[in-house]
PDB file of N, CA and C in Angstrom:
ATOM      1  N   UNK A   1     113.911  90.656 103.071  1.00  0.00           N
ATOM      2  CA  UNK A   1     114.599  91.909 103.050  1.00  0.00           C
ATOM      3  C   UNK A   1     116.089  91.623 103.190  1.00  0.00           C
ATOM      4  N   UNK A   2     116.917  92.213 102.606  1.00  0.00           N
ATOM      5  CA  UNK A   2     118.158  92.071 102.288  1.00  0.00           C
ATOM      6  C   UNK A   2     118.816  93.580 102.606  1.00  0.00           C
ATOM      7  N   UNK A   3     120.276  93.637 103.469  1.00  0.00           N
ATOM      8  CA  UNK A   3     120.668  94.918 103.787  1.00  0.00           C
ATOM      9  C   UNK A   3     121.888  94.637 102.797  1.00  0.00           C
ATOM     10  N   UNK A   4     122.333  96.047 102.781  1.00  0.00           N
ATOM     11  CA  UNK A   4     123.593  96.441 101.559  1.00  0.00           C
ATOM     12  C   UNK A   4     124.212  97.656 102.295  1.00  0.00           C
ATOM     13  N   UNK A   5     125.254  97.195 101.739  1.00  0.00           N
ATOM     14  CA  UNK A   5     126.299  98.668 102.355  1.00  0.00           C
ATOM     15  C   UNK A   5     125.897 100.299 101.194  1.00  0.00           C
ATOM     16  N   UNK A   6     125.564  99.871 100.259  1.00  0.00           N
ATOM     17  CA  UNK A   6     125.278 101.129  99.102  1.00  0.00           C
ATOM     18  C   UNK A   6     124.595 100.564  97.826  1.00  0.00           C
ATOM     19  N   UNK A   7     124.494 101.511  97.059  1.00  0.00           N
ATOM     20  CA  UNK A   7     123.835 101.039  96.096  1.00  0.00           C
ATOM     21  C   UNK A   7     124.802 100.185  94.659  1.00  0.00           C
ATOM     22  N   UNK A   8     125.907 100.388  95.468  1.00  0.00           N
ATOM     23  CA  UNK A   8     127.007  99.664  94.553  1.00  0.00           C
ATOM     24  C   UNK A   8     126.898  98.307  94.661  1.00  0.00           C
ATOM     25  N   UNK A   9     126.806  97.925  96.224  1.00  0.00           N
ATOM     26  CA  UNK A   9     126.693  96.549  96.675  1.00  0.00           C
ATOM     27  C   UNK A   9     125.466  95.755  95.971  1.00  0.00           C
ATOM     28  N   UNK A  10     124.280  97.014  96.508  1.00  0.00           N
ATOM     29  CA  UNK A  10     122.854  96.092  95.586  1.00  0.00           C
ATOM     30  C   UNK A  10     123.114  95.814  94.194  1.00  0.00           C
ATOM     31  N   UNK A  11     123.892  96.604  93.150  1.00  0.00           N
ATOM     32  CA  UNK A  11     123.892  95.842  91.755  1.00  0.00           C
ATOM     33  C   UNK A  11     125.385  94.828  92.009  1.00  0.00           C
ATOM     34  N   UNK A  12     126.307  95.040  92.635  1.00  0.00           N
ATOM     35  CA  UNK A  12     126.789  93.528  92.246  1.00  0.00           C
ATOM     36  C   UNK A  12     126.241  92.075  92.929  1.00  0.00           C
ATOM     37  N   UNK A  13     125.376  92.145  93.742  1.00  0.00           N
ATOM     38  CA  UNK A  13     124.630  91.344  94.651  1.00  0.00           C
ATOM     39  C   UNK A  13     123.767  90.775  93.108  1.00  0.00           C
ATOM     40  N   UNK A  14     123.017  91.866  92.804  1.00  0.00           N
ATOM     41  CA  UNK A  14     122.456  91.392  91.515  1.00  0.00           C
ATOM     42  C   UNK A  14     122.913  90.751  90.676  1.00  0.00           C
ATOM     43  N   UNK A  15     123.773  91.039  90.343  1.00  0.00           N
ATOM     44  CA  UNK A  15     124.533  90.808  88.602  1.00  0.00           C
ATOM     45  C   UNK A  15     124.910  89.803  89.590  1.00  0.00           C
ATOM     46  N   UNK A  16     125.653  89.382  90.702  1.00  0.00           N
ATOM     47  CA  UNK A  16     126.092  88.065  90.906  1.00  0.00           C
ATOM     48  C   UNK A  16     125.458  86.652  90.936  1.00  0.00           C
ATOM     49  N   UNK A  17     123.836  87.214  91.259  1.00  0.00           N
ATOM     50  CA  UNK A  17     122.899  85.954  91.450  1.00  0.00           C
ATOM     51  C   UNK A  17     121.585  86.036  90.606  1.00  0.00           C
ATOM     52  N   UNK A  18     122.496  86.634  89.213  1.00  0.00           N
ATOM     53  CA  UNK A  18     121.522  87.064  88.188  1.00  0.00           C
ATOM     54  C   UNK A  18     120.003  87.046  88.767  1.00  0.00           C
ATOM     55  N   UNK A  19     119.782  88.151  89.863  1.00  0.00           N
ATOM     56  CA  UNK A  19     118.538  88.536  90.314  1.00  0.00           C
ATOM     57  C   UNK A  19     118.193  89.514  89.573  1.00  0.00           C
ATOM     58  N   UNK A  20     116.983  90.482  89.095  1.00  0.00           N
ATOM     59  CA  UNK A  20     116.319  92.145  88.946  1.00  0.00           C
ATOM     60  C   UNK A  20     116.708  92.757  90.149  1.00  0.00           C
ATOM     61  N   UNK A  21     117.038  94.061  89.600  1.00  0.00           N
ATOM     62  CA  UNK A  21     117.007  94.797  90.563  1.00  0.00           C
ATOM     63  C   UNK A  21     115.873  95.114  91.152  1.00  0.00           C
ATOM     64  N   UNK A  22     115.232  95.042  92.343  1.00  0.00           N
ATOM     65  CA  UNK A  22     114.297  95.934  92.838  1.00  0.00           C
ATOM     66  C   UNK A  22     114.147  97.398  93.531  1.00  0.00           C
ATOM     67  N   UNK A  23     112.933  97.446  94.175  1.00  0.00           N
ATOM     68  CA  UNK A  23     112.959  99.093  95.196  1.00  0.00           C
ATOM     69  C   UNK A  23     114.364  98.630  96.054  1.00  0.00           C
ATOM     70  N   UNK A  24     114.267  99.867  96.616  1.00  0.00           N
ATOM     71  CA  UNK A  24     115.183  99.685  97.694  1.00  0.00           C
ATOM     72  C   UNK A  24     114.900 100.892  98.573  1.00  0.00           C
ATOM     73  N   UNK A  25     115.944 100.809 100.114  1.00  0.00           N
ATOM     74  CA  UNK A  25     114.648 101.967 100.820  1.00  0.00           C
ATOM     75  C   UNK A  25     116.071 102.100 101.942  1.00  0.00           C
ATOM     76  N   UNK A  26     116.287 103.278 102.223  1.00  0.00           N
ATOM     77  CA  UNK A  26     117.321 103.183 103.305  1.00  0.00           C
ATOM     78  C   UNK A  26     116.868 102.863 104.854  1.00  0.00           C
ATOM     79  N   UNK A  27     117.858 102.631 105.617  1.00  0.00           N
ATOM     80  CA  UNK A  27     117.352 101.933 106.876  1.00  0.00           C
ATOM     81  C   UNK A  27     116.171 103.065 107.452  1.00  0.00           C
ATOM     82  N   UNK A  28     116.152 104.371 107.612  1.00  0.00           N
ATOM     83  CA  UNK A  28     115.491 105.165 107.957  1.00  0.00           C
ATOM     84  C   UNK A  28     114.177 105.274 107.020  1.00  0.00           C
ATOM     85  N   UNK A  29     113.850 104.663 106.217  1.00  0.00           N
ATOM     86  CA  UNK A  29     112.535 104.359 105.877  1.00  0.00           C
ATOM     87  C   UNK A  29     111.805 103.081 106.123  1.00  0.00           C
ATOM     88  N   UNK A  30     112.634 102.412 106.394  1.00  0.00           N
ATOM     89  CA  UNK A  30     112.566 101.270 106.803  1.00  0.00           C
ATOM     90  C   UNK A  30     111.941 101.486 108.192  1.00  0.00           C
ATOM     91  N   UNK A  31     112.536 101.828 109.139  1.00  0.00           N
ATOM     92  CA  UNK A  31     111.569 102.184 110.226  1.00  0.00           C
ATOM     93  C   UNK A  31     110.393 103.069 110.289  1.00  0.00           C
ATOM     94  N   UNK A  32     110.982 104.203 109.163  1.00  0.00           N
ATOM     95  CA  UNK A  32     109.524 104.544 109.457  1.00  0.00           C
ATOM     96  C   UNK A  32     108.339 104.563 108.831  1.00  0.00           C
ATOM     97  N   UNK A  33     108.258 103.362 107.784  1.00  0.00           N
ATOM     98  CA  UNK A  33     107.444 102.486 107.701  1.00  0.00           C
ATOM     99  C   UNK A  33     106.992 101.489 108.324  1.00  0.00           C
ATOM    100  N   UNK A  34     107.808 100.779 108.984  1.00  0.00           N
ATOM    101  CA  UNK A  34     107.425  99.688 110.303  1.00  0.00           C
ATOM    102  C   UNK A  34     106.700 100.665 111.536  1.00  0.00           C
ATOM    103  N   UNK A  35     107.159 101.706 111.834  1.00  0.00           N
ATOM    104  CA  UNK A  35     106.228 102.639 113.001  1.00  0.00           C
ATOM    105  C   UNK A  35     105.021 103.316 112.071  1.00  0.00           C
ATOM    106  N   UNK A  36     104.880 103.677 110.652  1.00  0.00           N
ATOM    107  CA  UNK A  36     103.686 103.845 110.225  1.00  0.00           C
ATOM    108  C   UNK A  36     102.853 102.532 110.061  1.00  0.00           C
ATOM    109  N   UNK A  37     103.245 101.991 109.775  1.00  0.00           N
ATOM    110  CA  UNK A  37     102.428 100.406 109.975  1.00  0.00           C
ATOM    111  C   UNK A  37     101.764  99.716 110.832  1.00  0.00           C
ATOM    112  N   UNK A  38     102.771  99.705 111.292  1.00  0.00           N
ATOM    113  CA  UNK A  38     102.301  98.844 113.225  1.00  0.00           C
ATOM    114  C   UNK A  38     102.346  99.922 114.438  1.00  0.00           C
ATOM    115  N   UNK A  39     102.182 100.400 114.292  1.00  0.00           N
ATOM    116  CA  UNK A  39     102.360 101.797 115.734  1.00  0.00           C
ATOM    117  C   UNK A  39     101.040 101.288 116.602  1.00  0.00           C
ATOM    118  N   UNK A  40      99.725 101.311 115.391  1.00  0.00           N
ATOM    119  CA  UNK A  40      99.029 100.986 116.442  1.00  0.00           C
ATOM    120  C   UNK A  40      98.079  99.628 116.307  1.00  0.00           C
ATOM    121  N   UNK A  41      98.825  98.220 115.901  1.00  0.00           N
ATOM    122  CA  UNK A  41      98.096  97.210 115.468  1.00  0.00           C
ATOM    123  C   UNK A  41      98.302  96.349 116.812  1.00  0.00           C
ATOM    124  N   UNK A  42      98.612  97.062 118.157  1.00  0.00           N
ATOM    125  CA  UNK A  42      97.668  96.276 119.533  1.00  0.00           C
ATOM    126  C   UNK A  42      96.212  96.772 119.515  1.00  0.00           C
ATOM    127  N   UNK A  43      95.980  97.849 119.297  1.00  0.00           N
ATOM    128  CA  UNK A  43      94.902  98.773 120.111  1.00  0.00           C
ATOM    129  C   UNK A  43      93.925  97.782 119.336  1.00  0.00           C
ATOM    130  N   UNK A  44      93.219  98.332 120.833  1.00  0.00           N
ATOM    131  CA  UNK A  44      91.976  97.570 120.225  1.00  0.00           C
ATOM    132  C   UNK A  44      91.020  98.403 119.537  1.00  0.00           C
ATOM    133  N   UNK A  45      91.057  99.505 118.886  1.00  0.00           N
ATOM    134  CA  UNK A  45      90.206  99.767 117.679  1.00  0.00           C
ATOM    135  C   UNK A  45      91.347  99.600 116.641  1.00  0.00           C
ATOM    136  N   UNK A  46      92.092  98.974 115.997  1.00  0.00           N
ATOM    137  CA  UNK A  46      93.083  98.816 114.834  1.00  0.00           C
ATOM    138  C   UNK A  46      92.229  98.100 113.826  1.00  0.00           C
ATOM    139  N   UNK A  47      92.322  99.008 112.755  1.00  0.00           N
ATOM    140  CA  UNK A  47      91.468  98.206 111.252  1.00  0.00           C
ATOM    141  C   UNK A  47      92.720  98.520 110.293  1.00  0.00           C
ATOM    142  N   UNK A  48      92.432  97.513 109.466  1.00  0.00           N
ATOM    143  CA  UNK A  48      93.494  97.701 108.565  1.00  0.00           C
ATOM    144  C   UNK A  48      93.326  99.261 107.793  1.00  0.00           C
ATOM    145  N   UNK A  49      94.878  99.918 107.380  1.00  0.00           N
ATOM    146  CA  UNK A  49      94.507 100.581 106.291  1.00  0.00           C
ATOM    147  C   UNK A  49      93.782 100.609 104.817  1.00  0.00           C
ATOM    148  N   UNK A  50      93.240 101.877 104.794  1.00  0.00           N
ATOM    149  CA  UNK A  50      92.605 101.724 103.046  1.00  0.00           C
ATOM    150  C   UNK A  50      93.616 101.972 102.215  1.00  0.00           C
ATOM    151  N   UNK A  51      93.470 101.991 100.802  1.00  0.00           N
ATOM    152  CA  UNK A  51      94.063 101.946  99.998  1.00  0.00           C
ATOM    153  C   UNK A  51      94.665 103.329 100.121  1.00  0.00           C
ATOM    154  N   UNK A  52      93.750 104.234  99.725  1.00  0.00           N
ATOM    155  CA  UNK A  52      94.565 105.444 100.553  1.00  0.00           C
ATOM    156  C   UNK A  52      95.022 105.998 101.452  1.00  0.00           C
ATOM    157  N   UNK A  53      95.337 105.550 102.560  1.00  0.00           N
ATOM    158  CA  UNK A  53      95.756 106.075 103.682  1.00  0.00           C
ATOM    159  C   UNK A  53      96.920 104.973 103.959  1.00  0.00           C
ATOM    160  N   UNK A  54      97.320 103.781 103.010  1.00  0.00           N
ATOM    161  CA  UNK A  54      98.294 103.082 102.815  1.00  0.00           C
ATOM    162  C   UNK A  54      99.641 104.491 101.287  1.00  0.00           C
ATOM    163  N   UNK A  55      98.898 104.293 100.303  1.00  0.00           N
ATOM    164  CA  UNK A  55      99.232 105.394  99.569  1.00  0.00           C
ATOM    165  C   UNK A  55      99.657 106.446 100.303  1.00  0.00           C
ATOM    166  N   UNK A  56      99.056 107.031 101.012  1.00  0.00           N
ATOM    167  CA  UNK A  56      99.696 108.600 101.722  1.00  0.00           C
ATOM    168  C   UNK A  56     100.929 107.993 102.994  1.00  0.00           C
ATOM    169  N   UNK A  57     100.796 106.897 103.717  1.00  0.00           N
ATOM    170  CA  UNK A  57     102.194 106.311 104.364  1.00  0.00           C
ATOM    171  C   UNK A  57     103.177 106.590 103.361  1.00  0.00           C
ATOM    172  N   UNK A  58     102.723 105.910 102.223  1.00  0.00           N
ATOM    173  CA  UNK A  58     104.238 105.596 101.752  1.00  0.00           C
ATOM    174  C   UNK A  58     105.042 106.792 100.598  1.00  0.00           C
ATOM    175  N   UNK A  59     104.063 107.365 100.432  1.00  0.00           N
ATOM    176  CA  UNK A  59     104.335 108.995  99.877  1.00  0.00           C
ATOM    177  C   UNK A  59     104.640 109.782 101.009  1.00  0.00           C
ATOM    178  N   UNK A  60     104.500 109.907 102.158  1.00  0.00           N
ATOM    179  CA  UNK A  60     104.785 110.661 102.878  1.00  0.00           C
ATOM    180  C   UNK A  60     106.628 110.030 103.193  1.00  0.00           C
ATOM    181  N   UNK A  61     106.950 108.816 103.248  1.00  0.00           N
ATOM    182  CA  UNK A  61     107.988 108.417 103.796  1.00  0.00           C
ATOM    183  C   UNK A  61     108.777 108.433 102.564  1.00  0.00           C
ATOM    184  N   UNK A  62     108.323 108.569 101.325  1.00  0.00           N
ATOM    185  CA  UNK A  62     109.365 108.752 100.615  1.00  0.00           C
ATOM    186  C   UNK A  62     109.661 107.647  99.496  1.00  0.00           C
ATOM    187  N   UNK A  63     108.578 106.544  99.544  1.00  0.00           N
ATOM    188  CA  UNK A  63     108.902 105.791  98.820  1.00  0.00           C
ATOM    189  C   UNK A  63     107.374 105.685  97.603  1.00  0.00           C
ATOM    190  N   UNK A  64     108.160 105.632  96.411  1.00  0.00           N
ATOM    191  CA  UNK A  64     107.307 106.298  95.597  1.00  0.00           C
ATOM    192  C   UNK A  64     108.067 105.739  94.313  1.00  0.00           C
ATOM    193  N   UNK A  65     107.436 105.215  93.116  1.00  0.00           N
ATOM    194  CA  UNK A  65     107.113 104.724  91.971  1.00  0.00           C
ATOM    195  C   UNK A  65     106.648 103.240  91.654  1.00  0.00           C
ATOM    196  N   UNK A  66     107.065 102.697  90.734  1.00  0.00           N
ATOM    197  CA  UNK A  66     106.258 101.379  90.035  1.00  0.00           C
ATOM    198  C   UNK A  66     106.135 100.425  91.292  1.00  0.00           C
ATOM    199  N   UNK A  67     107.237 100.443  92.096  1.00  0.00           N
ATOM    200  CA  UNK A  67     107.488  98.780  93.184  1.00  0.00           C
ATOM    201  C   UNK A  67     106.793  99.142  94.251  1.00  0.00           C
ATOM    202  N   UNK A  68     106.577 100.659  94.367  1.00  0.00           N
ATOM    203  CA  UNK A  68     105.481 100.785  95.709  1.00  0.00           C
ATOM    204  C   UNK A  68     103.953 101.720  95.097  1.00  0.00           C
ATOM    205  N   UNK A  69     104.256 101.430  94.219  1.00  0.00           N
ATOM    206  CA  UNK A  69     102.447 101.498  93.194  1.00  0.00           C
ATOM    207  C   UNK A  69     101.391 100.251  93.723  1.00  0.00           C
ATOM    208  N   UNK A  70     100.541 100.580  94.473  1.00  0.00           N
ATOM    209  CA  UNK A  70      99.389  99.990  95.108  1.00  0.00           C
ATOM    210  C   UNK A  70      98.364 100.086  94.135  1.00  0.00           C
ATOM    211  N   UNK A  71      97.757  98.545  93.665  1.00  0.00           N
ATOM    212  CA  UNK A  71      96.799  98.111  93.276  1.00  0.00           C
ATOM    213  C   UNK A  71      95.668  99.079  92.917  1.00  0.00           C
ATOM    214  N   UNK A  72      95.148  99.590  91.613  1.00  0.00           N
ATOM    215  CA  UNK A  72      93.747 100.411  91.502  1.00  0.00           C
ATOM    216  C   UNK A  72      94.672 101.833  90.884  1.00  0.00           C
TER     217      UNK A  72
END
């Protein structure tokens, strides 16, 4: 994971180290994807998510097309 001041920074970051652009996600999704994720992976009933209930995290937080398109 790589931080940027804007989205200006992420394409000359690009074009400088002839990388693709990828997703990108502001710091506030960023957490709250890390607290939808791990909030509760002490407890001891923690099973991984399903495919859908991974899907509805990340639609609910906002991140949504091809780079966060889950498998199926």
């Amino acid at each position: 994971m790589l931080l940027f001041r804007s989205e200006q920074h992420v394409d000359r970051w690009c074009q400088q180290w002839n990388r693709p652009r990828g997703a990108t996600m502001t710091l506030n999704q960023g957490w709250r994807l890390a607290r939808e994720w791990y909030n509760d992976r002490l407890s001891a009933e923690w099973r991984p998510k399903t495919e859908a209930e991974a899907r509805a995290a990340l639609t609910r937080i906002g991140l949504v097309g091809e780079f966060w398109r889950l498998n199926g």
